[in-house]
Structures are given as structure tokens and as C-alpha cells.
Protein backbone atom coordinates (compact mmCIF):
# COMPACT_ATOMS: atom_id res chain seq x y z
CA UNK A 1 86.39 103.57 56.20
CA UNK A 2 84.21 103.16 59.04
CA UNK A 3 82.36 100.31 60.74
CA UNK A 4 78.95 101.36 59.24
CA UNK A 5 80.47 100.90 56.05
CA UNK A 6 81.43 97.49 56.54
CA UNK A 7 78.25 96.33 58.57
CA UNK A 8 76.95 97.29 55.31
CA UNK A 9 79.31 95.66 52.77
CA UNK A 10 78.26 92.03 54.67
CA UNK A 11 74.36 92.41 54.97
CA UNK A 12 74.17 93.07 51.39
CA UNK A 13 77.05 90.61 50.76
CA UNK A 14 74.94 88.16 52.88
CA UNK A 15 71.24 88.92 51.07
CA UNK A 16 72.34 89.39 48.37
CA UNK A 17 69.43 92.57 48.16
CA UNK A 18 69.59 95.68 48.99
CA UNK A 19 65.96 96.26 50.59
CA UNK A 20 66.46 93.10 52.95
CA UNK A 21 69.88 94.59 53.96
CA UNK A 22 68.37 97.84 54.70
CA UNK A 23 65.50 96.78 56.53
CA UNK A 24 68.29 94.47 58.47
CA UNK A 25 70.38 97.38 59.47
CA UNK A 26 67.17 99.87 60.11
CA UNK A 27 68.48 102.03 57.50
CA UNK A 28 66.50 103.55 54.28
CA UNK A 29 67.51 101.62 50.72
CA UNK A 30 69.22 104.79 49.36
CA UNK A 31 71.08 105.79 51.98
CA UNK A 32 72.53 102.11 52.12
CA UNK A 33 73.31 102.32 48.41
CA UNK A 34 74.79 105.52 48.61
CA UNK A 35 77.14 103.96 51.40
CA UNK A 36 78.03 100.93 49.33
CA UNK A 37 79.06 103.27 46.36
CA UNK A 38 80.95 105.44 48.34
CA UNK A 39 82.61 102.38 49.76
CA UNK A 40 83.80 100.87 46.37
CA UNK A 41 85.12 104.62 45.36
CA UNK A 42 86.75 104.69 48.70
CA UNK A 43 88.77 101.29 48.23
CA UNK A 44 88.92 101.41 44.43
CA UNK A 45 87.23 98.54 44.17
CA UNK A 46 83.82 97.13 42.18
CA UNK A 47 82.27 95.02 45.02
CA UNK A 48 78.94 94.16 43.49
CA UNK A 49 77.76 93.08 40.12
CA UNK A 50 73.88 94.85 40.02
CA UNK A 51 71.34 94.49 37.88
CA UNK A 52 67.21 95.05 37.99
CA UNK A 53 67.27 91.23 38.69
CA UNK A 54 70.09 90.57 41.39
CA UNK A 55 73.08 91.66 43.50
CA UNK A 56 76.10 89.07 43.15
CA UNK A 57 79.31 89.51 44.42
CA UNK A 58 82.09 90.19 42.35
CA UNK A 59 85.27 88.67 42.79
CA UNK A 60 86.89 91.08 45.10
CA UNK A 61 83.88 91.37 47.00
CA UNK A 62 84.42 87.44 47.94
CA UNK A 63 87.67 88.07 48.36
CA UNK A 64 86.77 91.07 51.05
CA UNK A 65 83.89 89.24 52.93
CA UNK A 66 85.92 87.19 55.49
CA UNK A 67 88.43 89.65 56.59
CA UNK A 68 85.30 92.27 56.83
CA UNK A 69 83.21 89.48 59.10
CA UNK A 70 86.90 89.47 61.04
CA UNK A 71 86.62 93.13 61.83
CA UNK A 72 83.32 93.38 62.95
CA UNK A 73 83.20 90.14 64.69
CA UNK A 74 86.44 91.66 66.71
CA UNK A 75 84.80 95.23 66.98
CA UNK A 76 82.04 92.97 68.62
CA UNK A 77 84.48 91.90 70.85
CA UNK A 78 86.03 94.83 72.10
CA UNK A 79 82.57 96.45 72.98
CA UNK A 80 81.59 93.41 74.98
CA UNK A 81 84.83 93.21 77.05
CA UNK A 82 84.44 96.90 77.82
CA UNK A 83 80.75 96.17 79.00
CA UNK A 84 81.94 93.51 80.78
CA UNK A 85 84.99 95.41 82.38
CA UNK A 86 81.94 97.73 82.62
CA UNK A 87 80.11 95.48 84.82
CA UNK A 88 82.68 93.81 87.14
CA UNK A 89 82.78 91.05 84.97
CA UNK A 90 86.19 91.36 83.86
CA UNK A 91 89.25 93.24 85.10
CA UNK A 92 92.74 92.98 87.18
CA UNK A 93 92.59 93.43 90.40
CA UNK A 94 96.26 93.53 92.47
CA UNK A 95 95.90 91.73 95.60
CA UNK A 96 98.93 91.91 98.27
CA UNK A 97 98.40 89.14 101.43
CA UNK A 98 100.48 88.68 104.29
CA UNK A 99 102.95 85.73 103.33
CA UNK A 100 101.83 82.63 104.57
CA UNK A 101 98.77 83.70 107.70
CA UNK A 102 96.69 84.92 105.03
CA UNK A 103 97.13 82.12 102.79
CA UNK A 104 93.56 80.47 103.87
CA UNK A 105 91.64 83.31 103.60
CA UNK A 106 93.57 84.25 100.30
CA UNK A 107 92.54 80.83 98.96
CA UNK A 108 89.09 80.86 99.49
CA UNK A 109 88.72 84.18 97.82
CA UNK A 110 90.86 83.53 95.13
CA UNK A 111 88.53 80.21 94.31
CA UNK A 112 85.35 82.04 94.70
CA UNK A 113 86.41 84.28 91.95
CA UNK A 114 87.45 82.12 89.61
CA UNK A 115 84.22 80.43 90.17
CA UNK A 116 81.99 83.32 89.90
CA UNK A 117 83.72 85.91 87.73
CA UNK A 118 86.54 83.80 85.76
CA UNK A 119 87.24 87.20 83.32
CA UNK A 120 88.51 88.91 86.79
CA UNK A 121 92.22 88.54 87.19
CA UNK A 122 94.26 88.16 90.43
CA UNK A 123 97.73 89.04 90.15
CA UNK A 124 98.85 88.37 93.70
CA UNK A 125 102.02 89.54 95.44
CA UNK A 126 102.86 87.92 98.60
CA UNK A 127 103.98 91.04 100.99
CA UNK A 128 105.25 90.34 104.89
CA UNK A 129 105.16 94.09 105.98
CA UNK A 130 101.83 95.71 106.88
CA UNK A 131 103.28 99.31 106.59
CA UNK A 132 104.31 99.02 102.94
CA UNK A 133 100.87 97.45 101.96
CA UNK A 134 99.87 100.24 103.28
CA UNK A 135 102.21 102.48 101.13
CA UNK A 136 101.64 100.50 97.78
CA UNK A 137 97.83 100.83 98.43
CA UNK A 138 97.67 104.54 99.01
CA UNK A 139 100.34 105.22 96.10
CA UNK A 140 98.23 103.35 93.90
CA UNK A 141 100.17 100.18 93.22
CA UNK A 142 97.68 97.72 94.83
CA UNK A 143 94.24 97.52 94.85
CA UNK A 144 93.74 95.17 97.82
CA UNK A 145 95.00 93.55 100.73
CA UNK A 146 95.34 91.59 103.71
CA UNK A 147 96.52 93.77 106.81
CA UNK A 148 96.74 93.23 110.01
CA UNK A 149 95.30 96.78 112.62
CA UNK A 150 95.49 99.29 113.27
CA UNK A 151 94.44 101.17 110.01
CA UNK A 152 96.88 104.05 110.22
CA UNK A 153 96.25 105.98 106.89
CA UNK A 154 92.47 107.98 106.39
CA UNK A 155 92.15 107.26 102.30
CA UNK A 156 91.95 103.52 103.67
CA UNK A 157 88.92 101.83 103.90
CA UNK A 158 89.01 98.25 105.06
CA UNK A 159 86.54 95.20 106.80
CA UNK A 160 87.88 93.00 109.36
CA UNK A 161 87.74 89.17 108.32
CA UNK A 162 89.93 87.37 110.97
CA UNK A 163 90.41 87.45 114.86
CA UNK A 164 93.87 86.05 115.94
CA UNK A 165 95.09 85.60 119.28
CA UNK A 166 98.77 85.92 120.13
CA UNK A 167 100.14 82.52 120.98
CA UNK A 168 103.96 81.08 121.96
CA UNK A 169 105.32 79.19 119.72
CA UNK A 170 108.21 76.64 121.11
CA UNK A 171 109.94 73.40 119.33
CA UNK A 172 108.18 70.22 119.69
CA UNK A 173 111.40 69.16 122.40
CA UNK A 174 111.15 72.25 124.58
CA UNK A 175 111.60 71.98 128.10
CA UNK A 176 107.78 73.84 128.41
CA UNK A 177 106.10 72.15 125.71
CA UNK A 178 103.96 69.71 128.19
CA UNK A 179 102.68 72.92 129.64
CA UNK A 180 99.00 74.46 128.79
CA UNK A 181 100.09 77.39 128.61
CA UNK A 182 103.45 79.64 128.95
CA UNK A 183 104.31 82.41 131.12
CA UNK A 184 106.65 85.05 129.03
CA UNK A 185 108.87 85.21 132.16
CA UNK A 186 109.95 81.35 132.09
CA UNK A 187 111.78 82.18 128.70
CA UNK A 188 113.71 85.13 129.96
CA UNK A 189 116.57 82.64 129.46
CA UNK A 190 115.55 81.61 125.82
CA UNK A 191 116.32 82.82 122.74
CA UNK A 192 113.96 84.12 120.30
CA UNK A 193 113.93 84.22 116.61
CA UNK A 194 112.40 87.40 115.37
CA UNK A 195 112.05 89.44 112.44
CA UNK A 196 114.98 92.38 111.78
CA UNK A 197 113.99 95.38 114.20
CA UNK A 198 114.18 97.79 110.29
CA UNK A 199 111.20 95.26 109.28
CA UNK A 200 108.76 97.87 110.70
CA UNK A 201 107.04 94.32 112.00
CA UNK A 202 104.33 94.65 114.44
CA UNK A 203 105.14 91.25 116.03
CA UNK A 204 108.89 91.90 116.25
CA UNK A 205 107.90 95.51 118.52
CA UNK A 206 104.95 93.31 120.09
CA UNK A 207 107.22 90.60 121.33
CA UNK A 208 109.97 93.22 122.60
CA UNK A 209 107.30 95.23 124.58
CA UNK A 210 105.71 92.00 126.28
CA UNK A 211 108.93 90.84 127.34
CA UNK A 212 110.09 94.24 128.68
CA UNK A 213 106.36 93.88 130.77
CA UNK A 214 107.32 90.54 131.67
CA UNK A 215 110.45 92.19 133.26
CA UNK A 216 113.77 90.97 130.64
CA UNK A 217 114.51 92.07 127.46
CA UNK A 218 114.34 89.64 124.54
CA UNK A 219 117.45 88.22 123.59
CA UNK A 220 117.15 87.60 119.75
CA UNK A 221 118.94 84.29 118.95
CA UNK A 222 118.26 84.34 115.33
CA UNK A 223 116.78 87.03 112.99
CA UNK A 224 114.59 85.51 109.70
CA UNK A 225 113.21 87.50 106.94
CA UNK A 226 109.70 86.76 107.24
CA UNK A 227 107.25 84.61 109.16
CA UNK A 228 107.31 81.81 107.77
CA UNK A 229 111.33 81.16 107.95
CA UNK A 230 111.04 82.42 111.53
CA UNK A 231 108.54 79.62 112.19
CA UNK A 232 110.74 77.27 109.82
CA UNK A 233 113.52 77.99 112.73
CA UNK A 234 111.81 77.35 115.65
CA UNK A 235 110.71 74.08 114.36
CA UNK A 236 114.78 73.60 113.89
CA UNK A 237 114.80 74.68 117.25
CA UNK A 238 116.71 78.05 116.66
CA UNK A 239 114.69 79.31 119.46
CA UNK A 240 111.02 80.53 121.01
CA UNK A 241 108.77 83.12 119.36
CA UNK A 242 105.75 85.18 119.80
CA UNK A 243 103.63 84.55 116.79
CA UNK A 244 99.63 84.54 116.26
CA UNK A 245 96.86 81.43 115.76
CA UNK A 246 96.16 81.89 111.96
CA UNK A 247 100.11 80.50 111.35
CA UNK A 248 99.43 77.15 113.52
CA UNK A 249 97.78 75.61 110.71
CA UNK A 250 100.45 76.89 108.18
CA UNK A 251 103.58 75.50 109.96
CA UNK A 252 102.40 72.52 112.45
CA UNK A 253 105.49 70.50 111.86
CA UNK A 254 107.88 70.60 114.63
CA UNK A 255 106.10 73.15 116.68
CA UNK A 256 104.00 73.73 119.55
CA UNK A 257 101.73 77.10 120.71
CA UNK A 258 100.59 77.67 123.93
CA UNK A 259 98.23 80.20 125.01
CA UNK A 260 100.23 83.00 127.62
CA UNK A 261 99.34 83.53 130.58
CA UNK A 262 99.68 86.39 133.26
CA UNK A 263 98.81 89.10 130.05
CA UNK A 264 95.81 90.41 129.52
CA UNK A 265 94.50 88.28 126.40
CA UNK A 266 95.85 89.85 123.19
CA UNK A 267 93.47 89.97 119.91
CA UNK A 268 94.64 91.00 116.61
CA UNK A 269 92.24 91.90 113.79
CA UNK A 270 93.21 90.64 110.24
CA UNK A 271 91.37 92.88 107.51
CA UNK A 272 90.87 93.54 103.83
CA UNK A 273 92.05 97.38 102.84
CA UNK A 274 91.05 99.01 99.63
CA UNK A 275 91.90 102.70 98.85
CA UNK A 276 88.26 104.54 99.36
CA UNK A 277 88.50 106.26 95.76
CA UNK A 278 89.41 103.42 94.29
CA UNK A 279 86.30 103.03 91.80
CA UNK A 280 87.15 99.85 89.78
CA UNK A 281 84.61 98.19 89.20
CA UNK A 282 86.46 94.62 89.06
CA UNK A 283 87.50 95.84 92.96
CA UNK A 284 83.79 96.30 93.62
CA UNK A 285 82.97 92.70 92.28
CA UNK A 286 85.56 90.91 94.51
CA UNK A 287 84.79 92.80 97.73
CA UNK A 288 81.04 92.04 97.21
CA UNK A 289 82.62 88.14 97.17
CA UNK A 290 84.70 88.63 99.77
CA UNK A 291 81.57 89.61 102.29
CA UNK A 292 80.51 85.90 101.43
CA UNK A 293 83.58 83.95 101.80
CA UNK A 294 85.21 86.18 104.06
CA UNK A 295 82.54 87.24 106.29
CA UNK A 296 82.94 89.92 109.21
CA UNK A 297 83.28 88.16 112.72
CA UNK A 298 81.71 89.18 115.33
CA UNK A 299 83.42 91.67 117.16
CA UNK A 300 81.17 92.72 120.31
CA UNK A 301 82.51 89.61 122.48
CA UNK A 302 86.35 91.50 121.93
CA UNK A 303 84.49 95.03 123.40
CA UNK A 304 85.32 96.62 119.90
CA UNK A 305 84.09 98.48 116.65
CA UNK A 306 85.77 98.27 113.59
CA UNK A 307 86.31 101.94 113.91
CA UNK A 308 88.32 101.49 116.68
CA UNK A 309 90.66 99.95 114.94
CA UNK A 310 91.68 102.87 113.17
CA UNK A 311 94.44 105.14 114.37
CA UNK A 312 96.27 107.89 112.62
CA UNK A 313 99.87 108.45 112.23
């Protein structure tokens, strides 16, 4: 039993004729006939009651209308969801951001979506370390995310949608919390609370080689598992940390950041990365949203190209 055969069963069913349910289905009025016959042999069945006069159904043909109308009505279905997943219109796409700093961003992308495209699916994974975005995305196990440069893998392609500066972040009761800004050297007697050094964290190495150029090694007070506890401590005042401007409106609560001084001024790039050959075209639909929510920032004034933010391992 195919389709055909059924589309046929229900426009005859439905016109009770057989020329007005061939010249509904485009088809000659013996062929359909011959299709309707073969149909009853086929199931066993006597579907129509004919006559020179009329076409009635018989009782199993009653009987066999509605779950026929389900089939096609659901065969209907499955070729507009695939012209849909076709289009954009519908899919999953697997979306990785960077714990809470990329939680603005990932909101206003995440709305736009739902606005625009509500058959496209999300399924977001918060993920703290850049490195293994980078590793899911290349192994195929992500389709997007938020990362932080440099790009260090070539089957990456990604736009930049953020500038962050690096900032100090001290408890509200520090001794240097009046100040306008902090010099890395007057905390060579603090502690800081850090990320573990196995994180692979880009802060965590940036914060040990700025104090090391500030002339003291860090002393780590307290180690936290992602950014967002090691903010959580410094408001507890565990300690002092290096951290960047997109967290100040995350954790504001007990904490103050200060521009440094006495370095030259340090810019990180927050981006979106997509594997190049990654062809979905769900993917395609949310980066095209992204460019309008998430729009590129000028990056002349910072003396860069995007391309220079990529650097292989």
C-alpha cells in the first residue's frame, strides 16, 4: 500500500465520483479506478458500492476513511517539517556559553530565536573552559559557542561580539576599594582566589603572568571551580582577583572593580565559534540572528582585525 493509493481511497471517498476525484488528483478516470480495485484486492476489502448512478461507501470503507485522512494528514506533516528543517525553520542547534559572562549575550540570542524561528531548538550547556568548547566543537558535539580569543584551531570559524577589559575585582571592605584604580603591585600581599592551574583557564595563566610582571608571584588563597564561585568568594572576602567587565553586571553584590594601572590596557575579545563545515541549516538561521542582536564591535579603535585573533597551536 502506498500513499497514492490512499490519496485516492479519500477523494473518491470524499466525491463520492470517480471523474471529480480524478480531475482532483490530475490523474486519468481509469487509471484511478484501476488503483481503487487494486486497493480493495490488496486489503481484502469491498470499499465502494458502484453503480451507473453513484459511488457510496460501503461499510468498511467508513470504517477506513478516518484512519486513512490520519495517514496522509501525518505524511503531510512529515514533508513540511523536513521543508522546514529544510529552510532553517526548524532544527536543534547545541549552543555551549561561558558560565555566567556570556549570560547577556546568551539571553538576547536565545529570545530573538524564539521570537523569530520558535521550531529552532536551543539545547544549551553552560561550559567554563574555552579549550574544551573548542574540543566539543571540532569533535562535533556542539554546534556553537561563546569563546573567549585567541581562535587556536583552523576548522573554526567564529565573529567577535564583545570587547572586555581586564578589571580587579576586590570586596566591597578592602583596604583599596576607595581607589580609582589598582596597581597589581599593592596586592603582592593579598590573596587571590583563582581557578585550579589543570583548568586550562586563560584568566588563571593571565593573572599569574601579570603578577610575575608586576614583580611577586600570586599567592592563591582560595581555588573555585568556575567564575562565578570565584567571584561568589571575593564578595565573602576570600580574597582579590583578576577578572574581566562583562562579569560586573553578573555578580555586583559585595564587590568592587577597578581599572589597573601601570599595564598596558588589556582587551579581550568574546566571540561566537561554529565549525566551518558545519552546514546545518538551523546553524545558518541563528548566526544570521546573531549578526542582529549580537552585532560585531568595532574593532579599529583596539588596532586589530578579527584575523588577528587567530593563532594556531
Amino acid at each position: 500500500m502506498e500513499l497514492r493509493d490512499l490519496e485516492a481511497f479519500v477523494a473518491v471517498a470524499e466525491e463520492l465520483h470517480f471523474g471529480r476525484a480524478a480531475a482532483r488528483l490530475y490523474v486519468a478516470q481509469p487509471s484511478l479506478s484501476n488503483r481503487i480495485s487494486q486497493l480493495e484486492r490488496e486489503l481484502h476489502l469491498l470499499l465502494f458500492d458502484r453503480s451507473t448512478r453513484s459511488v457510496t461507501l460501503t461499510d468498511a470503507g467508513q470504517r477506513l476513511l478516518k484512519p486513512a485522512r490520519l495517514v496522509l494528514r501525518d505524511a503531510t506533516a512529515v514533508r513540511e517539517t523536513a521543508t522546514s528543517i529544510v529552510a532553517g525553520e526548524e532544527g536543534l542547534v547545541r549552543v555551549s556559553f561561558l558560565g555566567a559572562a556570556s549570560q547577556r549575550a546568551l539571553s538576547l540570542l536565545a529570545h530573538a530565536v524564539r521570537r523569530s524561528h520558535p521550531g529552532i531548538e536551543l539545547l544549551l550547556q553552560s561550559q567554563v573552559y574555552v579549550d574544551v568548547a573548542f574540543d566539543l566543537l571540532c569533535d562535533g558535539d556542539l554546534d556553537l559557542a561563546f569563546v573567549r580569543s585567541p581562535i587556536t584551531r583552523p576548522e573554526l570559524s567564529f565573529r567577535v561580539v564583545e570587547v572586555e577589559q581586564l578589571m580587579c575585582a576586590l570586596p566591597e571592605g578592602h583596604r583599596l576599594a576607595d581607589r580609582d584604580s589598582i596597581r597589581l603591585e599593592d596586592l603582592k600581599d593579598d590573596g587571590f582566589v583563582a581557578m585550579p592551574e589543570s583548568s586550562r583557564s586563560m584568566l588563571r595563566a593571565t593573572l599569574h603572568s601579570m603578577c610575575l610582571a608586576a614583580g611577586f608571584p600570586p599567592r592563591i588563597a582560595q581555588v573555585a571551580p568556575d567564575p562565578a564561585t570565584v567571584m561568589a568568594l571575593v564578595a565573602a572576602g576570600a580574597g582579590v582577583t583578576i577578572t574581566l567587565s562583562s562579569m560586573r553586571p553578573v555578580q555586583n553584590v559585595g564587590i568592587v572593580y577597578k581599572p589597573l594601572e601601570d599595564t598596558e590596557p588589556q582587551h579581550w575579545f568574546a566571540a561566537l565559534a561554529w565549525r566551518t563545515d558545519n552546514a546545518t541549516p538551523a546553524l545558518a538561521r541563528v548566526l544570521e540572528i546573531s549578526e542582529e542582536v549580537l552585532p560585531t564591535p568595532d574593532l579599529d579603535p583596539y588596532g586589530i582585525k578579527e584575523s588577528d585573533l587567530r593563532v594556531a597551536l
